[in-house]
Protein backbone atom coordinates (compact mmCIF):
# COMPACT_ATOMS: atom_id res chain seq x y z
CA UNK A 1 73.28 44.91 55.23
CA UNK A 2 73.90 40.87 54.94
CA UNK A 3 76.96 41.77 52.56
CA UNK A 4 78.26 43.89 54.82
CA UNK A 5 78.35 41.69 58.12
CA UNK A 6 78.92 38.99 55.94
CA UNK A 7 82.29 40.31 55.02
CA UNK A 8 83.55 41.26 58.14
CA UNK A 9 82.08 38.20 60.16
CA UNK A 10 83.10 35.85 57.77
CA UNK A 11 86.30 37.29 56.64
CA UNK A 12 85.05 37.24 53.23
CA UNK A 13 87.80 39.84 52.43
CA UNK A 14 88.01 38.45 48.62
CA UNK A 15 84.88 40.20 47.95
CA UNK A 16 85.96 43.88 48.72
CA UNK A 17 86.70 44.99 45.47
CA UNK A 18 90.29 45.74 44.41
CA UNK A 19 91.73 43.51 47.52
CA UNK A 20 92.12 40.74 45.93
CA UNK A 21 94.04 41.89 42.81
CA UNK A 22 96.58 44.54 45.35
CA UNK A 23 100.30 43.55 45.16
CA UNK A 24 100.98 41.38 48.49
CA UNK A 25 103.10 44.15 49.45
CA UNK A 26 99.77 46.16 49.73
CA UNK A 27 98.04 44.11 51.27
CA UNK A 28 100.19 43.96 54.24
CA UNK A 29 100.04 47.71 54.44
CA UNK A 30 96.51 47.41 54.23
CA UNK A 31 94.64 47.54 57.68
CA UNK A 32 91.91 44.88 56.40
CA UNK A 33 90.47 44.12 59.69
CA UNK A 34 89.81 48.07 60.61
CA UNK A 35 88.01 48.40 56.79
CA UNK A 36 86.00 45.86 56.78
CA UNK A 37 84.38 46.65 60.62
CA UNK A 38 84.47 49.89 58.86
CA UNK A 39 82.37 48.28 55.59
CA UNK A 40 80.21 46.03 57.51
CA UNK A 41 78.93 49.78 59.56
CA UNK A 42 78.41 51.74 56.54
CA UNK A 43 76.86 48.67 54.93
CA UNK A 44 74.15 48.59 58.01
CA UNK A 45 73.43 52.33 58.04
CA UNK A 46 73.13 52.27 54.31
CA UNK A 47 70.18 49.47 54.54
CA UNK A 48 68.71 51.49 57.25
CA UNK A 49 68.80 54.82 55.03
CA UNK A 50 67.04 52.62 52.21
CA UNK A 51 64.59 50.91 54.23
CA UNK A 52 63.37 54.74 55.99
CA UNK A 53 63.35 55.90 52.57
CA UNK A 54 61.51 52.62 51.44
CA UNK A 55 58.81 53.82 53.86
CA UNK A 56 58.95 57.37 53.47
CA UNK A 57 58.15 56.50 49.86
CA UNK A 58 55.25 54.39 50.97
CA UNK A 59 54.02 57.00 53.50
CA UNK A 60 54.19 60.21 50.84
CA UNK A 61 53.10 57.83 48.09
CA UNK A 62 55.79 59.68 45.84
CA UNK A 63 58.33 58.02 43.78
CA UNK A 64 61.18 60.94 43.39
CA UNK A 65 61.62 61.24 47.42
CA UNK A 66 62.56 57.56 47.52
CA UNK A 67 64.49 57.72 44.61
CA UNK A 68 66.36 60.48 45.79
CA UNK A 69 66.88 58.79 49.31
CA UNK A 70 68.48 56.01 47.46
CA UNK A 71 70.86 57.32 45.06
CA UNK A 72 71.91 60.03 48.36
CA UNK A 73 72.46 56.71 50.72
CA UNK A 74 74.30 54.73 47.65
CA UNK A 75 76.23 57.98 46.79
CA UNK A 76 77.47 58.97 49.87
CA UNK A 77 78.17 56.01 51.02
CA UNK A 78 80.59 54.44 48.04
CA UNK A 79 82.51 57.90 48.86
CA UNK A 80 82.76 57.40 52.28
CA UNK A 81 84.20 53.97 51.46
CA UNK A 82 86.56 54.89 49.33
CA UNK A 83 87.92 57.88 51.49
CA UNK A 84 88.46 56.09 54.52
CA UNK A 85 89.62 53.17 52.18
CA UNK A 86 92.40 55.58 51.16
CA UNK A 87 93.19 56.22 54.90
CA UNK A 88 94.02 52.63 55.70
CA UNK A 89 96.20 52.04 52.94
CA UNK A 90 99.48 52.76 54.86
CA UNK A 91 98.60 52.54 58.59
CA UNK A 92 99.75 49.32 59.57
């Protein structure tokens, strides 16, 4: 969750993986401002996810629901990322 407002408060765009190495060309296309509001929300809700699976763990005392919680919320999430990721590429 601090990563992801982290990024998009502090414009800490080098740390978005792949930005950094794009062609300048790219990066102009890119619509950095939109993805990383977009990163620093899908960030948040991913820490939520963990921490109610974090205590859903707790509450069932079972390890597999939590472990299942957080490989879905890491999952998803990364694929989420990279799909919308893909959207902003050429929108600016």
């Amino acid at each position: 969750m601090v990563i992801g407002i982290s990024i998009k408060q502090f414009k800490l765009y080098g740390m978005i993986a792949g930005y950094n190495t794009m062609p300048l060309k790219e990066r102009l296309a890119f619509d950095i401002e939109k993805f990383a509001l977009w990163l620093q929300n899908v960030f948040v809700v991913m820490g939520f996810v963990i921490i109610i699976g974090a205590l859903i763990n707790i509450w069932l005392d079972t390890e597999i629901i939590g472990i299942i919680i957080y490989l879905s919320a890491v999952f998803v999430c990364v694929a989420i990322l990279i799909f919308k990721g893909q959207k902003l590429k050429n929108h600016r």
